[in-house]
Protein backbone atom coordinates (compact mmCIF):
# COMPACT_ATOMS: atom_id res chain seq x y z
CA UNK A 1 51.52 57.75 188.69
CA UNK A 2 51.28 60.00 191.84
CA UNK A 3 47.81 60.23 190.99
CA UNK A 4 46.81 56.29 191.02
CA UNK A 5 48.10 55.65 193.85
CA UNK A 6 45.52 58.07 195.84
CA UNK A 7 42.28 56.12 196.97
CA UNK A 8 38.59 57.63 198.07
CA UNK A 9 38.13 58.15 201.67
CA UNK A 10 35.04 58.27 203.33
CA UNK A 11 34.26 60.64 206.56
CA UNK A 12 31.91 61.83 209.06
CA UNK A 13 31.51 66.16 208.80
CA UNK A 14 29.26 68.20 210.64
CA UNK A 15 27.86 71.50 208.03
CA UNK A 16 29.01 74.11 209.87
CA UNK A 17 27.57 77.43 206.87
CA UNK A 18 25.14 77.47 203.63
CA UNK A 19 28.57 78.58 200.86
CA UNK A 20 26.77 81.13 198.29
CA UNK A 21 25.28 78.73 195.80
CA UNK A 22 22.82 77.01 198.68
CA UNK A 23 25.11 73.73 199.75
CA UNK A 24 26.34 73.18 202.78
CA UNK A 25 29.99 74.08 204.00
CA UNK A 26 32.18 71.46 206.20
CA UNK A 27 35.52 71.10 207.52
CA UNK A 28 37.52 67.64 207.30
CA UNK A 29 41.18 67.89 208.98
CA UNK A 30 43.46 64.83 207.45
CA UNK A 31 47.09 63.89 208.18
CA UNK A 32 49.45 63.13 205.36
CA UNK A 33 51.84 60.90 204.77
CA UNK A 34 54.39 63.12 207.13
CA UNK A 35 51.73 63.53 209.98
CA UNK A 36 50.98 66.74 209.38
CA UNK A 37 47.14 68.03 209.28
CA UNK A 38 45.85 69.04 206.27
CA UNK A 39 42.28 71.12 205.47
CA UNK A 40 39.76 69.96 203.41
CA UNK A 41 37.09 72.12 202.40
CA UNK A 42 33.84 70.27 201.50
CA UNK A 43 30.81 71.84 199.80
CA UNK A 44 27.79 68.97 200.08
CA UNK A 45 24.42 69.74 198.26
CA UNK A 46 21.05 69.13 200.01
CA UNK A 47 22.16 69.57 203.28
CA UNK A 48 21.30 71.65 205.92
CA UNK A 49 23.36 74.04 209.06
CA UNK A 50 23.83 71.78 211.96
CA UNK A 51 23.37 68.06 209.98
CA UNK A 52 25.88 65.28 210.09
CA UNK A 53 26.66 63.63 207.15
CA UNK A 54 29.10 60.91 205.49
CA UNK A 55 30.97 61.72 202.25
CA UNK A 56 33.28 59.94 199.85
CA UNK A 57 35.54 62.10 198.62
CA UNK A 58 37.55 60.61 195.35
CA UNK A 59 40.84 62.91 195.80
CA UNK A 60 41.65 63.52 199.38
CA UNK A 61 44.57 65.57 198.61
CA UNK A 62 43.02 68.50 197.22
CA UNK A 63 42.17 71.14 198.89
CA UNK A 64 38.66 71.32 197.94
CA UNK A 65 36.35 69.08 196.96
CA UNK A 66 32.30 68.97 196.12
CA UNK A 67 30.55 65.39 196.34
CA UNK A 68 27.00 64.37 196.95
CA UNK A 69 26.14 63.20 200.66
CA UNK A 70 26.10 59.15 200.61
CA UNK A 71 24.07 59.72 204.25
CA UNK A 72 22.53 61.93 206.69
CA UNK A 73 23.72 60.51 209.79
CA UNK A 74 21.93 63.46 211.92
CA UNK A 75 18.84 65.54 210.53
CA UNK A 76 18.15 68.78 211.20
CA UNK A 77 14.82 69.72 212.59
CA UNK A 78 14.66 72.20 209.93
CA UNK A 79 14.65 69.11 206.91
CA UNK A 80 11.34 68.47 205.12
CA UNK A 81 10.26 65.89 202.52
CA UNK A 82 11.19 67.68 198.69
CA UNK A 83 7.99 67.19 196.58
CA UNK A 84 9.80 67.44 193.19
CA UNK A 85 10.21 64.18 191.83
CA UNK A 86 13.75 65.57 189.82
CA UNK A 87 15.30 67.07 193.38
CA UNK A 88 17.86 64.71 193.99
CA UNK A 89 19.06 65.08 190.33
CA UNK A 90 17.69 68.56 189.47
CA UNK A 91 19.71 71.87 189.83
CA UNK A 92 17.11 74.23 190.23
CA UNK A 93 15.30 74.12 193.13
CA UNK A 94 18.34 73.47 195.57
CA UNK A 95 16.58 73.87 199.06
CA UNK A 96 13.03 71.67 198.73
CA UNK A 97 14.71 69.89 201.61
CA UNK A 98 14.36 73.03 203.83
CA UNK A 99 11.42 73.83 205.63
CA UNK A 100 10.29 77.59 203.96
CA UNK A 101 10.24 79.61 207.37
CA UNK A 102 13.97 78.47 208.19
CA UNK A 103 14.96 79.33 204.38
CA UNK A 104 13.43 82.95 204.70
CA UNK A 105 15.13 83.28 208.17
CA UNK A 106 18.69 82.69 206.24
CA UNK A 107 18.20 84.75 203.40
CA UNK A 108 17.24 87.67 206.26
CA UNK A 109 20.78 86.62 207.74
CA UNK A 110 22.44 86.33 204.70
CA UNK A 111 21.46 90.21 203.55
CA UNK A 112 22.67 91.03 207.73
CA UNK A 113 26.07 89.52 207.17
CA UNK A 114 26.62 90.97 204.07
CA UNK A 115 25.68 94.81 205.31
CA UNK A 116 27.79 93.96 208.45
CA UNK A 117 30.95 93.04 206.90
CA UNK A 118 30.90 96.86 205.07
CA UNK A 119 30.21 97.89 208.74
CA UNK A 120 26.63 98.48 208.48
CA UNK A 121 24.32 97.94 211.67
CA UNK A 122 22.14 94.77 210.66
CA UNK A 123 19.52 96.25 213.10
CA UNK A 124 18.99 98.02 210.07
CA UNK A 125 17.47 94.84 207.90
CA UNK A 126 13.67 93.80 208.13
CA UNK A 127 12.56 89.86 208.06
CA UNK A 128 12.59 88.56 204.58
CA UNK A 129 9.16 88.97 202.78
CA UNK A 130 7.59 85.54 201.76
CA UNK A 131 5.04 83.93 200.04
CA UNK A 132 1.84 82.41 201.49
CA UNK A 133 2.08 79.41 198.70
CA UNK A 134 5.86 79.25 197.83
CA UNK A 135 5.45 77.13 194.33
CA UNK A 136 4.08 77.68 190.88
CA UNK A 137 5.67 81.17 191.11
CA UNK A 138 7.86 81.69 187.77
CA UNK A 139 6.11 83.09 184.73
CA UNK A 140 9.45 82.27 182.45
CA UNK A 141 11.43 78.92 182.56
CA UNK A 142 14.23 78.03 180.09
CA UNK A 143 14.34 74.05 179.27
CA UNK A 144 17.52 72.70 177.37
CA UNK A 145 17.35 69.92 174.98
CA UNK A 146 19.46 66.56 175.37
CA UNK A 147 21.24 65.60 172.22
CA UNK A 148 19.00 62.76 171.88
CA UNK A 149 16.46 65.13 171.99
CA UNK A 150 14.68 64.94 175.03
CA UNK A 151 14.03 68.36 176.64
CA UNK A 152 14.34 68.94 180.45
CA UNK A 153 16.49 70.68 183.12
CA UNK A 154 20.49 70.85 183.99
CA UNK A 155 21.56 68.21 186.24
CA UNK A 156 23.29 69.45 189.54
CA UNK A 157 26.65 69.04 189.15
CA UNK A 158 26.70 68.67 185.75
CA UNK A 159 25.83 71.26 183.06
CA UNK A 160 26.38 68.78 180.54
CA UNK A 161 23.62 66.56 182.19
CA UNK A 162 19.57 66.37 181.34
CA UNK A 163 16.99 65.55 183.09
CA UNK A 164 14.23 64.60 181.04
CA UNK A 165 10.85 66.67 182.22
CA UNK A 166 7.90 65.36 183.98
CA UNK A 167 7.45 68.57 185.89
CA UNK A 168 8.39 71.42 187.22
CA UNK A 169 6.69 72.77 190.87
CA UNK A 170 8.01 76.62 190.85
CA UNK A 171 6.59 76.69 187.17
CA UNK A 172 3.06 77.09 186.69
CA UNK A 173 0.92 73.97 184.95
CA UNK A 174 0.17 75.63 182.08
CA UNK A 175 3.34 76.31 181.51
CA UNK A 176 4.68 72.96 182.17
CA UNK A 177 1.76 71.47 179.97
CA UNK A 178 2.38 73.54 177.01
CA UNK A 179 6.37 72.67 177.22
CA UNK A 180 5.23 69.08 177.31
CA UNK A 181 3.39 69.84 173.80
CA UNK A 182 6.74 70.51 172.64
CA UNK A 183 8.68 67.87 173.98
CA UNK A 184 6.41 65.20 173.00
CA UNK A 185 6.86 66.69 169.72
CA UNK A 186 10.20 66.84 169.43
CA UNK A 187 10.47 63.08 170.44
CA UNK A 188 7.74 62.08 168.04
CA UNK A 189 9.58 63.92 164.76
CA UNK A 190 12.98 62.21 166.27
CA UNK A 191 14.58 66.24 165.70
CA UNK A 192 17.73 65.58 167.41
CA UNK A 193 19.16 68.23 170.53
CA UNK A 194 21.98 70.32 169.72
CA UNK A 195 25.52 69.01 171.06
CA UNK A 196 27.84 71.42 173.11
CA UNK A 197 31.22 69.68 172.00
CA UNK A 198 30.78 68.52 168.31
CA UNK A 199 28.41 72.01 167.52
CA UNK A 200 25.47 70.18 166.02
CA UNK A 201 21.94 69.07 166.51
CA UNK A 202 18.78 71.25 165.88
CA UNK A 203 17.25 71.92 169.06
CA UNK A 204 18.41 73.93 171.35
CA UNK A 205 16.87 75.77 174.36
CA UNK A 206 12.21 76.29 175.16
CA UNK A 207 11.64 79.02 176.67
CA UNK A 208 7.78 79.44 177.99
CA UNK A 209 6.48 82.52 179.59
CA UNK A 210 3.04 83.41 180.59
CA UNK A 211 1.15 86.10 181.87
CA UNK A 212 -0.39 85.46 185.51
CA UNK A 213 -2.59 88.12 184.98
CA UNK A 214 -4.10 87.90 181.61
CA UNK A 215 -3.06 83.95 181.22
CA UNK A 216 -1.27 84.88 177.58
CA UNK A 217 1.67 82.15 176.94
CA UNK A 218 4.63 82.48 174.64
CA UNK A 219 6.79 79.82 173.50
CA UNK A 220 10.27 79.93 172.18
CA UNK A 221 12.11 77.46 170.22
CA UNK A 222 15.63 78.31 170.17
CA UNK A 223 17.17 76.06 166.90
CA UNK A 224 20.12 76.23 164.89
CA UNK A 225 18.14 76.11 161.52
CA UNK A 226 15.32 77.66 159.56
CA UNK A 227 11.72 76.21 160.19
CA UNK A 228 11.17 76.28 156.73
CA UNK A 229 12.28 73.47 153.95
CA UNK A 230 12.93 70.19 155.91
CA UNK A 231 11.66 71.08 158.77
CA UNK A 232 8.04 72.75 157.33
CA UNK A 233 5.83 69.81 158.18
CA UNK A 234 7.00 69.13 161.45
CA UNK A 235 6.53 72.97 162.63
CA UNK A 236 2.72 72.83 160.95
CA UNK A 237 2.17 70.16 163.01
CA UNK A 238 3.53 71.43 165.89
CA UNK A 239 1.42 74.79 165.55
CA UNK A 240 -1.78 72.46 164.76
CA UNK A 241 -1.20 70.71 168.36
CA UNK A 242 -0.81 73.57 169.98
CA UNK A 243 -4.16 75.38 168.39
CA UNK A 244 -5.96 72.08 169.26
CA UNK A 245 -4.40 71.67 173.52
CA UNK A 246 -3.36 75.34 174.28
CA UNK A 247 -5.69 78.31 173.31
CA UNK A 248 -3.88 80.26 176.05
CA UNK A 249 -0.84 80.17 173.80
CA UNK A 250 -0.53 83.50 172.23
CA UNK A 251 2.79 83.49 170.81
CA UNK A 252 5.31 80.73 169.25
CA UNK A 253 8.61 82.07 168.12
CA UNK A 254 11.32 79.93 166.19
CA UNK A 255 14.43 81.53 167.30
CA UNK A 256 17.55 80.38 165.11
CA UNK A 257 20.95 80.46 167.11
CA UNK A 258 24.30 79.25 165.52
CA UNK A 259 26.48 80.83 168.03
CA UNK A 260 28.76 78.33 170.18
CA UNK A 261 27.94 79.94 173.41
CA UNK A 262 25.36 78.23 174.98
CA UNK A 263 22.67 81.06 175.75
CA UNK A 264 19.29 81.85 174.82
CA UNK A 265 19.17 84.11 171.96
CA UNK A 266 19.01 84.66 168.60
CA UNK A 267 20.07 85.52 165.00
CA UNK A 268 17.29 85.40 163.19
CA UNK A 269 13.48 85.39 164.60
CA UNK A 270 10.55 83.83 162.95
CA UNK A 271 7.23 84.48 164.43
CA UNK A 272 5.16 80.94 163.41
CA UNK A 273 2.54 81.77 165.20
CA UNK A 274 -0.37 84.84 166.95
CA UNK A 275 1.69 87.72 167.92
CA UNK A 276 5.85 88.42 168.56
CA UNK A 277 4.91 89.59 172.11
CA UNK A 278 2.10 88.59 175.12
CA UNK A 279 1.17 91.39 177.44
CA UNK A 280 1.38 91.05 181.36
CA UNK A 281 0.30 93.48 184.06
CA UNK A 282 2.06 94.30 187.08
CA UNK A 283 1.11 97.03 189.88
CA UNK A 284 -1.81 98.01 188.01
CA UNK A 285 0.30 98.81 184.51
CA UNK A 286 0.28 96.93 181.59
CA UNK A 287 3.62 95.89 179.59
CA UNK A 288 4.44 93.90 176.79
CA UNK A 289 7.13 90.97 176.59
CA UNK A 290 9.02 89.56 173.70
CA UNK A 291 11.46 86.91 173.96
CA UNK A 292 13.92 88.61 175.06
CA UNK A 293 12.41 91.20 177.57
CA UNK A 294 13.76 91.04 180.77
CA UNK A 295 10.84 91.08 183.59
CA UNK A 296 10.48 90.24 187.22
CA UNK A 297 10.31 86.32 186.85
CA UNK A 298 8.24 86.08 190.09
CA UNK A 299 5.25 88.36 189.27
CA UNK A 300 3.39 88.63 193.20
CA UNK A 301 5.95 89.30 195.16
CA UNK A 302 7.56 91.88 192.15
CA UNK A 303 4.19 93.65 192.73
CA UNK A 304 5.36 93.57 196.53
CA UNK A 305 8.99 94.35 195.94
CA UNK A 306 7.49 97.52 194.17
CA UNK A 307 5.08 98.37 197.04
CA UNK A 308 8.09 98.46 199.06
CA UNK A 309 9.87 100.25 197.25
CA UNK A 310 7.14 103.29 196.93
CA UNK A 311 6.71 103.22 200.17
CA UNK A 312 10.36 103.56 200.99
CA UNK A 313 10.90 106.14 198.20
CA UNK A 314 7.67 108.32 199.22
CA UNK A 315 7.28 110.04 195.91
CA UNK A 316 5.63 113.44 195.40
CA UNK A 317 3.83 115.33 192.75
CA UNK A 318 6.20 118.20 192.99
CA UNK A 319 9.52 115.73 192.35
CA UNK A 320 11.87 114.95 189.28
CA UNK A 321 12.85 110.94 189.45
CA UNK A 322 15.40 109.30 187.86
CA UNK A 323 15.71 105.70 187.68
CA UNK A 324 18.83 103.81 186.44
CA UNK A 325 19.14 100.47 185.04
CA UNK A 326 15.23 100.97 184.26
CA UNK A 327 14.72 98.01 181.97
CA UNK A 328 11.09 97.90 180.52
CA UNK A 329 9.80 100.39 183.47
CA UNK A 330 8.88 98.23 185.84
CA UNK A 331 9.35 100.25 188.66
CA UNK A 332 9.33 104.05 186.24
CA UNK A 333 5.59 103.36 185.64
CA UNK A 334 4.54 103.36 189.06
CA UNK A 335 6.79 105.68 190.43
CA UNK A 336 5.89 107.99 187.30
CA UNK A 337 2.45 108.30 188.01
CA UNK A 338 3.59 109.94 191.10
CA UNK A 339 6.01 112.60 190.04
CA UNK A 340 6.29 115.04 188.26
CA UNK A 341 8.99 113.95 185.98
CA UNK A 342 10.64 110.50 184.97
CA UNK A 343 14.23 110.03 183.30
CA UNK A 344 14.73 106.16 183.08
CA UNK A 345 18.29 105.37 181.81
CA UNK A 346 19.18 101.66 180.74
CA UNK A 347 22.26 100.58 178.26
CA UNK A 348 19.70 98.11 176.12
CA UNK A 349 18.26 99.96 173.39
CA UNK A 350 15.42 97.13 173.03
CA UNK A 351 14.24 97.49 176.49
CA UNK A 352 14.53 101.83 176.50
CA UNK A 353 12.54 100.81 173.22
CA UNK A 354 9.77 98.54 175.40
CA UNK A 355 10.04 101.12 177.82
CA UNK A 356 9.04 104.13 175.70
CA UNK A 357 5.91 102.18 174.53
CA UNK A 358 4.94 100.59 177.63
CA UNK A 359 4.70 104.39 179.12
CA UNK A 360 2.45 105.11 175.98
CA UNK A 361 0.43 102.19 176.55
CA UNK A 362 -0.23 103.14 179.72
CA UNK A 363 -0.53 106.67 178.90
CA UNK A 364 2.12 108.42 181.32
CA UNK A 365 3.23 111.57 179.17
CA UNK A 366 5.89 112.48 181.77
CA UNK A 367 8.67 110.14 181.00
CA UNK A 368 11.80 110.70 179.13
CA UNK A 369 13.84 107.21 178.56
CA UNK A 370 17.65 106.97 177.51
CA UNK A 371 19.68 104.50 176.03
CA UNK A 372 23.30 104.71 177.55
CA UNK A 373 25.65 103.44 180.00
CA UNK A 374 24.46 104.60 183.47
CA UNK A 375 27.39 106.34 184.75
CA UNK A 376 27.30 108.84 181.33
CA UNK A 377 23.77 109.14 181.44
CA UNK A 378 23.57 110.32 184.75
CA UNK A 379 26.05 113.03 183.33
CA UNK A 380 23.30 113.67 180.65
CA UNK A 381 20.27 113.44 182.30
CA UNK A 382 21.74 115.73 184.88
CA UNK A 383 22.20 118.53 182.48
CA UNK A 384 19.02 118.19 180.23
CA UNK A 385 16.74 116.91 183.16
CA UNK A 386 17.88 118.86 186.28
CA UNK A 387 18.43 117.80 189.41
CA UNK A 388 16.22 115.06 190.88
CA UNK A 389 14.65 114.42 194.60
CA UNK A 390 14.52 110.89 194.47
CA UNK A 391 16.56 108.43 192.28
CA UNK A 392 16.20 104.98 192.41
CA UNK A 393 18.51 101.76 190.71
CA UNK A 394 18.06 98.48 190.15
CA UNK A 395 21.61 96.94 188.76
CA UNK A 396 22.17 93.62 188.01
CA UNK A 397 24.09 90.94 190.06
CA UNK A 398 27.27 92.61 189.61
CA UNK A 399 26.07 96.10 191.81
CA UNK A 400 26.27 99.46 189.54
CA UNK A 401 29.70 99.53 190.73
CA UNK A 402 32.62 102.34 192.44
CA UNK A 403 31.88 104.86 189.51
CA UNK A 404 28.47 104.91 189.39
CA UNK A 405 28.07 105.05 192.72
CA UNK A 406 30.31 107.52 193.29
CA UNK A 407 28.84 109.61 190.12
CA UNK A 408 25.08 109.34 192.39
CA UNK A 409 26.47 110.80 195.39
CA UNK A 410 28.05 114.01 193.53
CA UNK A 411 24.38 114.29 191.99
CA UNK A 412 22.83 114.56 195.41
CA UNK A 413 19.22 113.44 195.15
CA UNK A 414 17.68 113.35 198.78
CA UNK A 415 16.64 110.15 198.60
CA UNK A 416 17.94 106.83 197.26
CA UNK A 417 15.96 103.58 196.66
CA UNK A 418 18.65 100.82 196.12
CA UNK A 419 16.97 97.69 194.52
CA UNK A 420 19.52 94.43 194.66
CA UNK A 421 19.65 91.14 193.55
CA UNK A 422 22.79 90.27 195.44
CA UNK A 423 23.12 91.45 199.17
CA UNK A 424 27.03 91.39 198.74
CA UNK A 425 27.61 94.00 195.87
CA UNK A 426 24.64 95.98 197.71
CA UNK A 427 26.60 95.82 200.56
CA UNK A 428 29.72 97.35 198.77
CA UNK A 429 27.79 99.71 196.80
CA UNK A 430 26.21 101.56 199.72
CA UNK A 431 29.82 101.51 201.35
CA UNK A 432 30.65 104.36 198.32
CA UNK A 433 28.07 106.80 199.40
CA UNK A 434 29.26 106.88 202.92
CA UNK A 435 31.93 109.85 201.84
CA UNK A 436 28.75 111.70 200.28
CA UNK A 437 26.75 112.25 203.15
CA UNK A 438 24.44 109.22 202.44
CA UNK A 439 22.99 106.81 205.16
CA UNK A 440 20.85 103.46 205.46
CA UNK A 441 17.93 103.79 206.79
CA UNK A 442 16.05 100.48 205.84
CA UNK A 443 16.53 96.92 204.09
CA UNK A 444 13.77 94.81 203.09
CA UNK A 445 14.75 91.27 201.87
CA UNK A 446 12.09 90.13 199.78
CA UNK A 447 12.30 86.58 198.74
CA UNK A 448 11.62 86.20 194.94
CA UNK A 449 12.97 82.48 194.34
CA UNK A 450 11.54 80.44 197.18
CA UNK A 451 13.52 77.36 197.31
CA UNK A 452 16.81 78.73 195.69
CA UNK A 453 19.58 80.74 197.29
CA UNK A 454 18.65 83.85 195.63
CA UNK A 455 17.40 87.27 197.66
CA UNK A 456 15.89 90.01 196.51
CA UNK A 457 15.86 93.39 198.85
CA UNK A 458 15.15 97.07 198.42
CA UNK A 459 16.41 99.58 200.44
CA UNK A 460 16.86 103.53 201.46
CA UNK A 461 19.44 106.00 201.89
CA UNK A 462 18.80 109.34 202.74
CA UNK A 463 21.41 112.02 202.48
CA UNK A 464 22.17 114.33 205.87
């Protein structure tokens, strides 16, 4: 009853701070019943640092609350026109609205404030890296199917949401183009989308990536049944259409995927058509991708996030490497061909696999990779590899954590090249190797997702 009784208020809030997911931050101080002031804490997509907006909020007695702004009652300077059609609805490309200067200019402050907090000097941070043209940058992009199936991107807000695709500006057109061959053939065969709650439907996730460099597209279907039987003249035709409108497609993979948790992978794989990989090049090295090969998603400014990170690292001829949380070998490959040795260590025995042959491809002789955690293969490599010069990591979101860290600075390599998706656990990484001896020298944000909240950096830390 207590509940009904509570109406929607509307106010007036200035947005004071960006919170970490890219919406603004405002304060709204409301008496109760008893006179007494109460906080609200409001998070408000698409606005910007310094803007005045209105706001209904539904339930004025919590103590948070995230709503849509009904108006912007003061722009900021900083606001442009978005050109995506699907930004008001869309959840991916959360700051169209900000002019691309002012975005980079945050993200540089964001990766300051983070450093500063652990007690770092920000003086320490270089302005973010951007691009010249900021769009058409991904070369992977994930669609989800509606369960009427009609295939598009999450609506903000709402994960349960779809909005149907007519395109997609950070993707490039050929990508968006050959998604659009699937879509239009999903809607055509009437193959229903899978639903989250009741656990049924067929399709479930597209996944498209292409090469920028040698143009090679893959495409995969993620479905919770076999293409053959039923479904065998709908995939024929659906490999016919894409022979006839995309000869850049190298690759189509039907992925089947009967878990409930809603993520891209798969069970069982079924190669319908060309290859079960494309190959890309990156820094002058060639690689190959499967479905489920993690690569640098923006591929120019990866090649400049690894420029940075040689010339940070300075590797030499006469130097033994090792490089944690080495994936495929994006970064091992370059820095190999500059050492004398390379030990890449990575947990995911698929990618150490990729790894392995991308370093044959390329023919690098001088590489040894291992599949293990990265705190015990330290321990190993350590012992059968000797003690390296340089080491390098690239961790996920999460930082490598207290125990790795702390296992790094008892293997005292001179240098350190820190690459970091999150300037936060960065931040509190770098804080470990303080006891060790270890100091930062240099941060350079590099910005990878234009138009999102994400930063990339790299940085060094060179032991006194």
């Amino acid at each position: 009853m207590k509940n009904e009784q509570i109406k929607p208020e509307t106010y007036d809030v200035t947005i004071r701070a960006m919170e970490h997911r890219g919406s603004g931050r405002a304060v709204y101080w409301r008496e109760n019943e008893l006179g007494n002031k109460k906080k609200l804490r409001l998070t408000i997509p698409q606005t910007l640092p310094g803007e005045e907006v209105r706001v209904t909020v539904d339930r004025p007695d919590k103590k948070r609350w995230w709503t849509m702004p009904q108006e912007i009652l003061t722009e900021s300077p900083e606001r442009v026109e978005p050109p995506c059609p699907h930004f008001v609805k869309c959840g991916g490309c959360v700051w169209q609205h900000w002019a691309y200067e002012s975005q980079l200019a945050h993200k540089t402050e964001s990766v300051k404030n983070g450093l500063e907090e652990q007690g770092f000097d920000p003086g320490r941070v270089k302005p973010a890296i951007g691009m010249k043209e900021p769009w058409h940058y991904r070369n992977k992009m994930e669609f989800t199917f509606s369960t009427d199936g009609k295939m598009g991107l999450h609506e903000q807000g709402n994960f349960r949401g779809i909005i149907p695709l007519e395109t997609c500006l950070i993707a490039g057109n050929e990508m968006v183009d050959a998604a659009m061959i699937v879509s239009n053939w999903a809607k055509e065969f009437e193959l229903p989308g899978y639903d989250k709650d009741a656990h049924t439907g067929l399709l479930r996730h597209l996944m498209v990536r292409q090469s920028f460099n040698t143009g090679e597209i893959m495409l995969g279907v993620f479905a919770t049944a076999s293409p053959d039987g039923e479904l065998d003249r709908a995939v024929r035709e659906l490999i016919s259409r894409i022979e006839r409108n995309a000869p850049q497609v190298k690759s189509v993979m039907w992925l089947e995927n009967n878990d409930w948790a809603d993520r891209a992978q798969s069970e069982e794989t079924h190669c319908l058509f060309g290859r079960d990989y494309i190959y890309d090049e990156m820094a002058g090295y060639r690689f190959r991708l499967w479905f489920d090969t993690f690569f640098q998603t923006n591929p120019r400014q990866a090649e400049v996030l690894v420029d940075e990170a040689l010339k940070l690292g300075k590797p030499e001829a006469h130097e033994k490497m090792i490089d944690l949380f080495c994936g495929v070998g994006t970064f091992s490959l370059p820095f190999a061909s500059r050492v004398k040795a390379l030990a890449g260590i990575e947990i995911v025995e698929s990618s150490i696999a990729s790894a392995k042959r991308n370093a044959e491809d390329n023919g690098l002789v001088n590489t040894t990779f291992l599949a293990k955690d990265a705190r015990k293969g330290i321990d190993q490599m350590l012992e059968e590899f000797g003690h390296p010069e340089l080491l390098m990591l690239d961790p996920p979101r999460s930082g490598a954590g207290g125990k790795v860290m702390r296992r790094i600075g008892r293997a005292k390599p001179d240098r350190i090249v820190y690459v970091s998706c999150n300037p936060d656990t960065f931040a509190t990484d770098c804080k470990e190797l303080e006891p060790f001896g270890y100091q930062l020298e240099s941060v350079q944000p590099v910005d990878m997702f234009p138009h999102t909240f994400h930063v990339e950096l790299v940085a060094l830390l060179t032991r006194s």
